[in-house]
N, C-alpha and C. Protein backbone atom coordinates (compact mmCIF):
# COMPACT_ATOMS: atom_id res chain seq x y z
N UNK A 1 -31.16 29.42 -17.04
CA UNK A 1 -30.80 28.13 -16.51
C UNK A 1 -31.93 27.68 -15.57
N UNK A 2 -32.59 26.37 -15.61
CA UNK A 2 -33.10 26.12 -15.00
C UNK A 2 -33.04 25.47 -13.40
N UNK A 3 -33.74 25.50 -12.90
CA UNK A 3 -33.47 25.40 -10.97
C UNK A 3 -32.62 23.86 -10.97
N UNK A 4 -33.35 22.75 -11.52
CA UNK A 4 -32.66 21.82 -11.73
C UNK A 4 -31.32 21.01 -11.97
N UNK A 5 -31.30 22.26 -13.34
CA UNK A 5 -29.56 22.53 -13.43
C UNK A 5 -28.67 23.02 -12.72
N UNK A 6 -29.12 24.10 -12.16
CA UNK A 6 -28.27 25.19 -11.33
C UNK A 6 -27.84 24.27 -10.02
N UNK A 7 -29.38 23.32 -9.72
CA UNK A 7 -28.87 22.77 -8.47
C UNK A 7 -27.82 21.38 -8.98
N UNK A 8 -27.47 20.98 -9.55
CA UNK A 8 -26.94 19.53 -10.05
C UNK A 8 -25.42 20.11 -10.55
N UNK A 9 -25.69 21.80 -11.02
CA UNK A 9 -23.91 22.28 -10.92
C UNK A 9 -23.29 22.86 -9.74
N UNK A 10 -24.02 22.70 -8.84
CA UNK A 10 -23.59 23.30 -7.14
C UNK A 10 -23.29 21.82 -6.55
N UNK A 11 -23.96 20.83 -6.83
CA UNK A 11 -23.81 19.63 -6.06
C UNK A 11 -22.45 18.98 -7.09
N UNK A 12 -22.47 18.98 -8.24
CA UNK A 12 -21.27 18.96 -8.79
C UNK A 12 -19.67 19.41 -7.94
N UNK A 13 -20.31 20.72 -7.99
CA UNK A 13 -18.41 21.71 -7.35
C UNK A 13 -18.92 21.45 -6.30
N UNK A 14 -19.63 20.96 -5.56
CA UNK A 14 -19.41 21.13 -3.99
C UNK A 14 -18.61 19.64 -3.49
N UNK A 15 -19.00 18.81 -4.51
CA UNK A 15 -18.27 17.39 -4.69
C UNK A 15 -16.91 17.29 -4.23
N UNK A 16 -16.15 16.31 -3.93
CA UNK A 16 -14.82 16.24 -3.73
C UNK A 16 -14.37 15.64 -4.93
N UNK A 17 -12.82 16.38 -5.45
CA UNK A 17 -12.54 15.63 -6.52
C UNK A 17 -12.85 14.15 -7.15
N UNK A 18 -11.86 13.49 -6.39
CA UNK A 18 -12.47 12.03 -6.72
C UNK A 18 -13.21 11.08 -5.61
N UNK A 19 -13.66 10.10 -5.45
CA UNK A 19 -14.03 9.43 -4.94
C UNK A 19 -13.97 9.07 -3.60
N UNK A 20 -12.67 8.63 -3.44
CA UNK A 20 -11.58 9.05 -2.24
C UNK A 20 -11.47 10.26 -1.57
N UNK A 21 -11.75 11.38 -2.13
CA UNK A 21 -11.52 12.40 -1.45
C UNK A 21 -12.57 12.87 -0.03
N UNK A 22 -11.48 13.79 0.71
CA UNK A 22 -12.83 13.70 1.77
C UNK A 22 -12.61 15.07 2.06
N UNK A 23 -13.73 16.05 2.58
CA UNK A 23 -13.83 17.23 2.82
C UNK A 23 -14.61 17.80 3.85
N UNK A 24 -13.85 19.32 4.71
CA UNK A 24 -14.56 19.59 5.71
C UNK A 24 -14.14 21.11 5.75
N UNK A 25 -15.28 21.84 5.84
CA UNK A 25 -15.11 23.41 5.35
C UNK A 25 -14.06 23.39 4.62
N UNK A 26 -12.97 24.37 4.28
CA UNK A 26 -12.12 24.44 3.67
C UNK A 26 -11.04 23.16 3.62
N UNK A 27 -10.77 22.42 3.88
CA UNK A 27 -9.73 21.47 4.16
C UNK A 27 -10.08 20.50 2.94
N UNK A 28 -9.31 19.50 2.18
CA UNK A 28 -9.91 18.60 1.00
C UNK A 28 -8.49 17.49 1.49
N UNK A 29 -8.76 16.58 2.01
CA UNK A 29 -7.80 15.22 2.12
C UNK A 29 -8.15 14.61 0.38
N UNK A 30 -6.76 14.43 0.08
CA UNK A 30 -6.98 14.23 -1.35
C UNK A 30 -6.50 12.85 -1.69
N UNK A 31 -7.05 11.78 -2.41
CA UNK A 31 -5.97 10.26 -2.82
C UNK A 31 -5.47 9.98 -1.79
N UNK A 32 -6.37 9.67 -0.33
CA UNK A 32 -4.99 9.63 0.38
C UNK A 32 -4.69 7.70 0.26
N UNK A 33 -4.12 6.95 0.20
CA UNK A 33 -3.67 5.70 0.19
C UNK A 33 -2.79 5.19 0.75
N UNK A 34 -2.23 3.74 0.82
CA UNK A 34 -1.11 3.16 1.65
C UNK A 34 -0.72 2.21 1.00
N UNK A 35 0.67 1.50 1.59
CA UNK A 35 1.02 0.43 0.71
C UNK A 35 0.43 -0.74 1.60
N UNK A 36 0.36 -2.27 1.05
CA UNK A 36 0.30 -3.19 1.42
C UNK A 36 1.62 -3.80 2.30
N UNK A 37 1.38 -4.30 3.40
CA UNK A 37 2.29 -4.68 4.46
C UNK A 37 2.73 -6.00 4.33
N UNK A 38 3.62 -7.12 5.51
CA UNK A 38 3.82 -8.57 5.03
C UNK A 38 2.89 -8.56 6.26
N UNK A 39 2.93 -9.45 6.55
CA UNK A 39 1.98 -10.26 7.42
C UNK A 39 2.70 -10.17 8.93
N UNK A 40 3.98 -10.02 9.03
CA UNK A 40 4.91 -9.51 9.94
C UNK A 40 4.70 -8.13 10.01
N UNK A 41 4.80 -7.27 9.46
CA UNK A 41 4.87 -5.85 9.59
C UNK A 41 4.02 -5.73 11.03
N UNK A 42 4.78 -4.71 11.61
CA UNK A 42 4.18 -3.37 12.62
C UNK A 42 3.73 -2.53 11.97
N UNK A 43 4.52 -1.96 11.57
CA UNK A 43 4.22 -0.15 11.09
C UNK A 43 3.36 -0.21 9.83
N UNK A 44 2.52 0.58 9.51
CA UNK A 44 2.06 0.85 7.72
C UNK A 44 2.23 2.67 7.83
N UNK A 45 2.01 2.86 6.45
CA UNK A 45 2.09 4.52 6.11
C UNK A 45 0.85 5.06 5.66
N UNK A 46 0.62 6.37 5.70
CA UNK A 46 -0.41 6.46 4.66
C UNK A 46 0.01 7.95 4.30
N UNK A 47 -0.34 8.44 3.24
CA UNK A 47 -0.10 9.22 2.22
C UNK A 47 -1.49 9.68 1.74
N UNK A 48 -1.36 11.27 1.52
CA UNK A 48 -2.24 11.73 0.77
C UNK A 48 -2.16 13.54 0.71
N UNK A 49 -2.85 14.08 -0.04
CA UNK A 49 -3.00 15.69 -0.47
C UNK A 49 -3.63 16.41 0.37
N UNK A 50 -3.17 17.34 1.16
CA UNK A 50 -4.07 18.29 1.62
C UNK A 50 -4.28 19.24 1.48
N UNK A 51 -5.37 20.02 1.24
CA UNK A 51 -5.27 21.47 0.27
C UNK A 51 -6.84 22.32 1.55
N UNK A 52 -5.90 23.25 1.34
CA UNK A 52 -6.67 24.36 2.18
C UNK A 52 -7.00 25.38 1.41
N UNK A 53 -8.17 25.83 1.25
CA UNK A 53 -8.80 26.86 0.31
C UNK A 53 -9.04 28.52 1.18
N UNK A 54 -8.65 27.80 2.40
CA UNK A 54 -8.72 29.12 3.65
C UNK A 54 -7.88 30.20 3.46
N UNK A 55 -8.11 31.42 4.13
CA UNK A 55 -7.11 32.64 3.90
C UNK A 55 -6.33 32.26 5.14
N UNK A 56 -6.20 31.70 5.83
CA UNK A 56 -5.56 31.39 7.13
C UNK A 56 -5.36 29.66 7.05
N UNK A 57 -3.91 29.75 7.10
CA UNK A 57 -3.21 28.49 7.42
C UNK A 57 -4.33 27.86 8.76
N UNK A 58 -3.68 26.30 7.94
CA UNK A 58 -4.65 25.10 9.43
C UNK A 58 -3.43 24.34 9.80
N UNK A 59 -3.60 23.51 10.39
CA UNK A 59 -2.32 22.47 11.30
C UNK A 59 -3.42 21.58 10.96
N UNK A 60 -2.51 19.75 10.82
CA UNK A 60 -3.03 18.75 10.86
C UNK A 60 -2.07 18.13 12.51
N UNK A 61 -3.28 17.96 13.49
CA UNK A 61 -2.22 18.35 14.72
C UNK A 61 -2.24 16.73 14.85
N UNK A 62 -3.06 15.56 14.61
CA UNK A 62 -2.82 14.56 15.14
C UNK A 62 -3.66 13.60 14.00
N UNK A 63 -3.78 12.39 14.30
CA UNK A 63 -4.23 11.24 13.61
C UNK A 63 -5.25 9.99 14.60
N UNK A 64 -6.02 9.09 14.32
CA UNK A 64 -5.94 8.03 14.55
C UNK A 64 -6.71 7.11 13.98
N UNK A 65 -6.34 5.80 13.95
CA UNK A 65 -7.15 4.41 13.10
C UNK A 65 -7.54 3.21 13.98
N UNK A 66 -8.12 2.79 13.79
CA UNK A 66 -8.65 1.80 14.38
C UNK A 66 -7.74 0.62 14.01
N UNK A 67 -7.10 0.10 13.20
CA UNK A 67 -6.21 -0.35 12.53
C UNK A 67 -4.77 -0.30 13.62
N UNK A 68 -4.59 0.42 14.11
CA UNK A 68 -3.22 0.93 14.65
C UNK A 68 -3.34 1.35 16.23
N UNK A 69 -2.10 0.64 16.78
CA UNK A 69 -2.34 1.09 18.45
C UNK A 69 -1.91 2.92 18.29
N UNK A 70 -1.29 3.24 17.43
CA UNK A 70 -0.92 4.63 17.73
C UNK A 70 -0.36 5.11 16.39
N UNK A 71 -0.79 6.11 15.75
CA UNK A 71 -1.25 7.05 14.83
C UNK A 71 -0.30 8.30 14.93
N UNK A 72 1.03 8.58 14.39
CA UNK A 72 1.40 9.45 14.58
C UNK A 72 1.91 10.25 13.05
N UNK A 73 2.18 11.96 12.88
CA UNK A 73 2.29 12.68 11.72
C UNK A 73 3.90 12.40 12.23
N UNK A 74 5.06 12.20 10.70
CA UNK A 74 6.04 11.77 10.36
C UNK A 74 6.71 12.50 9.14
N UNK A 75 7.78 12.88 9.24
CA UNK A 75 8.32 13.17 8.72
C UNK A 75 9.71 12.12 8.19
N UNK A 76 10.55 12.65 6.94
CA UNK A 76 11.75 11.89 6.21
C UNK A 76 12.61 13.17 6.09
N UNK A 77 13.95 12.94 6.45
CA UNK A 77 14.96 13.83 5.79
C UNK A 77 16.39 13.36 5.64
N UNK A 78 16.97 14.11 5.04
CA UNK A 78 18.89 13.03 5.06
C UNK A 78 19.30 13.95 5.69
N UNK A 79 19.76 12.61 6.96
CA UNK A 79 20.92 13.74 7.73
C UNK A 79 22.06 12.78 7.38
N UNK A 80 23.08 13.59 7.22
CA UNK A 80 24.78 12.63 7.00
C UNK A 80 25.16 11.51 6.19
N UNK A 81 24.01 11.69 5.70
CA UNK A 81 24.08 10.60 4.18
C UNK A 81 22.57 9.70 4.65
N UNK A 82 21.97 9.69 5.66
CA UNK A 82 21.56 8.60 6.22
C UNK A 82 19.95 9.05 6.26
N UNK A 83 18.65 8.50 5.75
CA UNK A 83 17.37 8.70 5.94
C UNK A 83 16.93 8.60 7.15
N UNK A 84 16.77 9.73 7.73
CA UNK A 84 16.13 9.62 9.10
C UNK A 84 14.42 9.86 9.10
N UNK A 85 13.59 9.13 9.91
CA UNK A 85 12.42 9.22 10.12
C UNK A 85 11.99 10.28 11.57
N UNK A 86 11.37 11.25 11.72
CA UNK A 86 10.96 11.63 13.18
C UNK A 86 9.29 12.26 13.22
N UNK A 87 9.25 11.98 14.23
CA UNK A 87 7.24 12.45 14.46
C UNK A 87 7.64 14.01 14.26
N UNK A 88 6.41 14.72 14.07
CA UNK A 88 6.09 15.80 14.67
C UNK A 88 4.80 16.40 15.57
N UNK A 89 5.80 16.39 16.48
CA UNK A 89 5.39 16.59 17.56
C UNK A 89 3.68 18.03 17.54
N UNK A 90 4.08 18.97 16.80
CA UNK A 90 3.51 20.20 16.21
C UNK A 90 2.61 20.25 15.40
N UNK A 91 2.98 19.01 14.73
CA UNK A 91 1.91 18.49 13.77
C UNK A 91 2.34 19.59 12.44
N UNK A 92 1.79 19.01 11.22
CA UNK A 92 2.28 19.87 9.98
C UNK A 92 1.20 20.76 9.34
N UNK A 93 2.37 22.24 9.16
CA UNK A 93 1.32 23.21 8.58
C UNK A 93 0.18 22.92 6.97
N UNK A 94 -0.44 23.08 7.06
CA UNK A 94 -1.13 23.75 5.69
C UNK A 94 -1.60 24.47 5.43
N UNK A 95 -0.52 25.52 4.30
CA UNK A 95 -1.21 27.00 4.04
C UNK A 95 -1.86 27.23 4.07
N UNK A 96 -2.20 28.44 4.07
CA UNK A 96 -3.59 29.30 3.19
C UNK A 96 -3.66 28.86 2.12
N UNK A 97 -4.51 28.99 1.28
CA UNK A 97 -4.37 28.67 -0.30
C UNK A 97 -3.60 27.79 -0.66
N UNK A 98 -3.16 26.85 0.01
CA UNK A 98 -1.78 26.17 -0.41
C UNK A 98 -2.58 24.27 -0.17
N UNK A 99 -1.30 24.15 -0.25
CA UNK A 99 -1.33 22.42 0.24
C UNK A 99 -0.28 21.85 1.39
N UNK A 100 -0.10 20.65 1.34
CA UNK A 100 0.46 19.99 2.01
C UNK A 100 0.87 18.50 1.42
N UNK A 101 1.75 18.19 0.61
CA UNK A 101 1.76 16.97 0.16
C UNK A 101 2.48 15.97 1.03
N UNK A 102 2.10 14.38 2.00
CA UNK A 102 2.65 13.65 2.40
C UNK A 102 2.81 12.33 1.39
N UNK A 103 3.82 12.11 1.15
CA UNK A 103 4.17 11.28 0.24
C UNK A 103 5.53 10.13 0.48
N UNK A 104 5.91 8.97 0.06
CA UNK A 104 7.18 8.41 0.20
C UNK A 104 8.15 9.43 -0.10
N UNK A 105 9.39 8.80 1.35
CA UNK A 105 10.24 9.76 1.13
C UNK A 105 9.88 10.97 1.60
N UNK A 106 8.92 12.03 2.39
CA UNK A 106 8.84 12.59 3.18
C UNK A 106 7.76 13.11 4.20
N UNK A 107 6.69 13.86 4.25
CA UNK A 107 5.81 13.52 5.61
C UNK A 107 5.01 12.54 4.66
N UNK A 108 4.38 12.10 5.90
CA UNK A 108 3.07 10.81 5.79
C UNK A 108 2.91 10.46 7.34
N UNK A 109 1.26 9.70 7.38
CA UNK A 109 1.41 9.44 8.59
C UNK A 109 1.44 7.70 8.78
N UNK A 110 1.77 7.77 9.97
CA UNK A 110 2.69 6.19 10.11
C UNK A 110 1.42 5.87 11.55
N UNK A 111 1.39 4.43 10.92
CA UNK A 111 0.71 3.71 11.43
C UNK A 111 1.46 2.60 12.14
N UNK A 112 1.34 2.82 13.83
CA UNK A 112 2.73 2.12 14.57
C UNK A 112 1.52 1.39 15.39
N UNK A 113 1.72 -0.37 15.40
CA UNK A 113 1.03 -1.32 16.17
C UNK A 113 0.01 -1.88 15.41
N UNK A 114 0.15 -2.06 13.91
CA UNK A 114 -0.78 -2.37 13.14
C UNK A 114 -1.53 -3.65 13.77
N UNK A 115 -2.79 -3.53 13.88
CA UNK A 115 -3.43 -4.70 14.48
C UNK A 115 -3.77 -6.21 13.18
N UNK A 116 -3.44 -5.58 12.26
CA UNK A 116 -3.48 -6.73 10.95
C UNK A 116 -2.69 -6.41 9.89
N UNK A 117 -2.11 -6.93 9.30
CA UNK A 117 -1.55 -6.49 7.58
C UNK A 117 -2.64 -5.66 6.88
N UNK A 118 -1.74 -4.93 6.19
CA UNK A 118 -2.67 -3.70 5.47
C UNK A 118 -2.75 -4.46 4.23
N UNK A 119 -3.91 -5.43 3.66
CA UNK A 119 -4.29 -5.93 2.21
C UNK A 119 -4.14 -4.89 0.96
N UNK A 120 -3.80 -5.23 -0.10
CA UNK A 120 -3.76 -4.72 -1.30
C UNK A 120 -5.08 -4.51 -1.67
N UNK A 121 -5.97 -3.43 -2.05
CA UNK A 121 -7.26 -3.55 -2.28
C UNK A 121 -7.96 -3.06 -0.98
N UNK A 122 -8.06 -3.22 0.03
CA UNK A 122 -8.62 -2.48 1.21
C UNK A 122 -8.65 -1.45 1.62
N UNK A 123 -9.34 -0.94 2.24
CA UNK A 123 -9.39 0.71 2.65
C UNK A 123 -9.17 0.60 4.41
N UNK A 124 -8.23 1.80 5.02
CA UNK A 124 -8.09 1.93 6.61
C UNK A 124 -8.90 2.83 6.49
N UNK A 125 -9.38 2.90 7.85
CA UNK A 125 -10.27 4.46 8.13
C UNK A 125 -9.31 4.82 8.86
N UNK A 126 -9.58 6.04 8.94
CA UNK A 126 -8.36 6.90 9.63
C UNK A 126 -9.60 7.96 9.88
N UNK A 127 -8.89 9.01 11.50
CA UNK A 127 -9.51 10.25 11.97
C UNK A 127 -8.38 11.29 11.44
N UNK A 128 -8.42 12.27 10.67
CA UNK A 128 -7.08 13.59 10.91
C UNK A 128 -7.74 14.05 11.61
N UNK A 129 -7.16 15.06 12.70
CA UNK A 129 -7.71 16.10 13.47
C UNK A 129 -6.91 17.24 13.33
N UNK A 130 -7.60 18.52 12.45
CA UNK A 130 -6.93 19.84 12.25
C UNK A 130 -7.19 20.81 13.38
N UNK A 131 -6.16 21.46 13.62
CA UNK A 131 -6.49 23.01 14.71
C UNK A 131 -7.74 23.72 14.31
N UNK A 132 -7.91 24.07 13.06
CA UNK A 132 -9.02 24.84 13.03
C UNK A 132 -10.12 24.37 12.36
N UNK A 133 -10.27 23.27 11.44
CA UNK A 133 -10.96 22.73 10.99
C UNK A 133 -12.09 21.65 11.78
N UNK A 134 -10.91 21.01 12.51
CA UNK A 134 -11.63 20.17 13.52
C UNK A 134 -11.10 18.32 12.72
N UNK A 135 -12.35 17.42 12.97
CA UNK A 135 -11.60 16.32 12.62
C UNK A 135 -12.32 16.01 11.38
N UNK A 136 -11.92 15.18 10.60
CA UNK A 136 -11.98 14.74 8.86
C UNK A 136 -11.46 13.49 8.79
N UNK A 137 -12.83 12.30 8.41
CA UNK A 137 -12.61 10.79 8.19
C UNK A 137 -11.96 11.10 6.70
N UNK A 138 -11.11 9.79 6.63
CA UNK A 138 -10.72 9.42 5.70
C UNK A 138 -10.51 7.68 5.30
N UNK A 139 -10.17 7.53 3.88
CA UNK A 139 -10.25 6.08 3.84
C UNK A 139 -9.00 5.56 3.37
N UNK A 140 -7.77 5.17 3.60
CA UNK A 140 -6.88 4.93 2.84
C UNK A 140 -6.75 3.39 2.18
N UNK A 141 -6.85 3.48 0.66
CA UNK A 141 -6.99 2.67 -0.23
C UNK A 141 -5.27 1.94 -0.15
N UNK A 142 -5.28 0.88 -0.19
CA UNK A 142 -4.37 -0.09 0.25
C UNK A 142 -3.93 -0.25 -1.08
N UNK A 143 -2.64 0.07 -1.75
CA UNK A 143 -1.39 -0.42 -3.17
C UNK A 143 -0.69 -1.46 -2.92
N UNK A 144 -0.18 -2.11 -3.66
CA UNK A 144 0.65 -3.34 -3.73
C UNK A 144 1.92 -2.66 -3.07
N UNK A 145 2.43 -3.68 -2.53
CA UNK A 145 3.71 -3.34 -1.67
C UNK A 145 4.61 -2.20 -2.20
N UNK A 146 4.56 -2.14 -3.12
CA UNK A 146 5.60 -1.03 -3.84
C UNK A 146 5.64 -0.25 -4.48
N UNK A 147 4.27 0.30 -4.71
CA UNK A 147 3.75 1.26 -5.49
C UNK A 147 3.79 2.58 -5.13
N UNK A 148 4.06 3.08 -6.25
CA UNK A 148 4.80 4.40 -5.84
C UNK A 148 3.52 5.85 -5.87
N UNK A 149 2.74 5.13 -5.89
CA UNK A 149 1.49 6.32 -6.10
C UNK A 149 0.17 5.45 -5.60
N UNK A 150 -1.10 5.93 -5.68
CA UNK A 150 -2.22 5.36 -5.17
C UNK A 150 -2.94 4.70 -6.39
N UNK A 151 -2.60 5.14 -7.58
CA UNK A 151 -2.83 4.54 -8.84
C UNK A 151 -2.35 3.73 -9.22
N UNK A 152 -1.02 3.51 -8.58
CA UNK A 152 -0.21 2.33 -9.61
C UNK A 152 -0.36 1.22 -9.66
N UNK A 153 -0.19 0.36 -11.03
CA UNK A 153 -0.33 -1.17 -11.19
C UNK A 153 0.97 -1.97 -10.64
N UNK A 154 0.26 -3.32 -10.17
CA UNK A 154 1.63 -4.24 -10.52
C UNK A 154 2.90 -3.95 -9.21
N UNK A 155 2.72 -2.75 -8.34
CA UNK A 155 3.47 -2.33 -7.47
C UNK A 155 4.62 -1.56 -7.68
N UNK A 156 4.89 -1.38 -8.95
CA UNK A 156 6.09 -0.45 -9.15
C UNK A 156 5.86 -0.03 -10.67
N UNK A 157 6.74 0.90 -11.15
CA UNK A 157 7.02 2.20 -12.25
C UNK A 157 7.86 1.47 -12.95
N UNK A 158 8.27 0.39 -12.61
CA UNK A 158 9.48 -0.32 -13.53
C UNK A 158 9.37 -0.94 -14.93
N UNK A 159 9.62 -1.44 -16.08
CA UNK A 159 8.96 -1.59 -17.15
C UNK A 159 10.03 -2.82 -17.16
């Protein structure tokens, strides 16, 4: 194999999956995205994959955007029939070898004091800051109000 090659398949895998993705030693923020807001909205969300390739679990201990007076990690669960939302305070684990998926419907981080509507088509910057990793920009790609993934058309799965 020549030097050329060898170097163009290291810069290959050293790549982040897709485009979007962002990476820092072991840690890979994956698709992370958001929905589009009304023009009223406070709050926006953002969503995305986190995968740790480490033998030792990391914490994603905090957040922040320029976009937002205050940046906090969020959780979803049913208590008593009823969807409750609450921060965490602790911030959320990610395995060793594992992941961390924040998604609708349960963690994601919430963007409280939005300083503008989050456009369909736009990207937020966002800071994560991990315990052991340290901090990792990211860009979250803005979906139509109702889209249930970072890919989806049209804003919804509905046919």
């Amino acid at each position: 194999m020549t030097y050329r090659v060898a170097l163009a398949l290291v810069a290959m895998l050293a790549a982040p999956a897709s485009a979007q993705d962002a990476r820092k030693g072991s840690i890979t923020a994956a698709d992370p995205w958001s929905r589009a807001t009304s023009h009223r909205a406070s709050v926006g969300a953002g969503y995305l994959t986190i995968r740790n390739t480490d033998t030792r679990p990391d914490r994603l201990v905090s957040a922040t955007s320029p976009r937002a007076a205050k940046v906090e990690i969020h959780t979803m669960s049913l208590e008593g029939g009823i969807m409750r939302m609450r921060p965490l305070p602790n911030g959320l684990e990610v395995p060793a070898g594992g992941e961390a998926a924040l998604a609708p419907g349960g963690y994601h981080i919430m963007l409280i004091g939005l300083k503008s509507p989050l456009k369909e088509g736009e990207r937020i910057p966002a800071t994560l800051r991990f315990e052991r990793a340290g901090t990792l920009r990211v860009q979250f790609k803005v979906a139509a109000a109702g889209a249930p993934g970072p890919d989806a058309e049209h804003g919804s799965d509905q046919r």
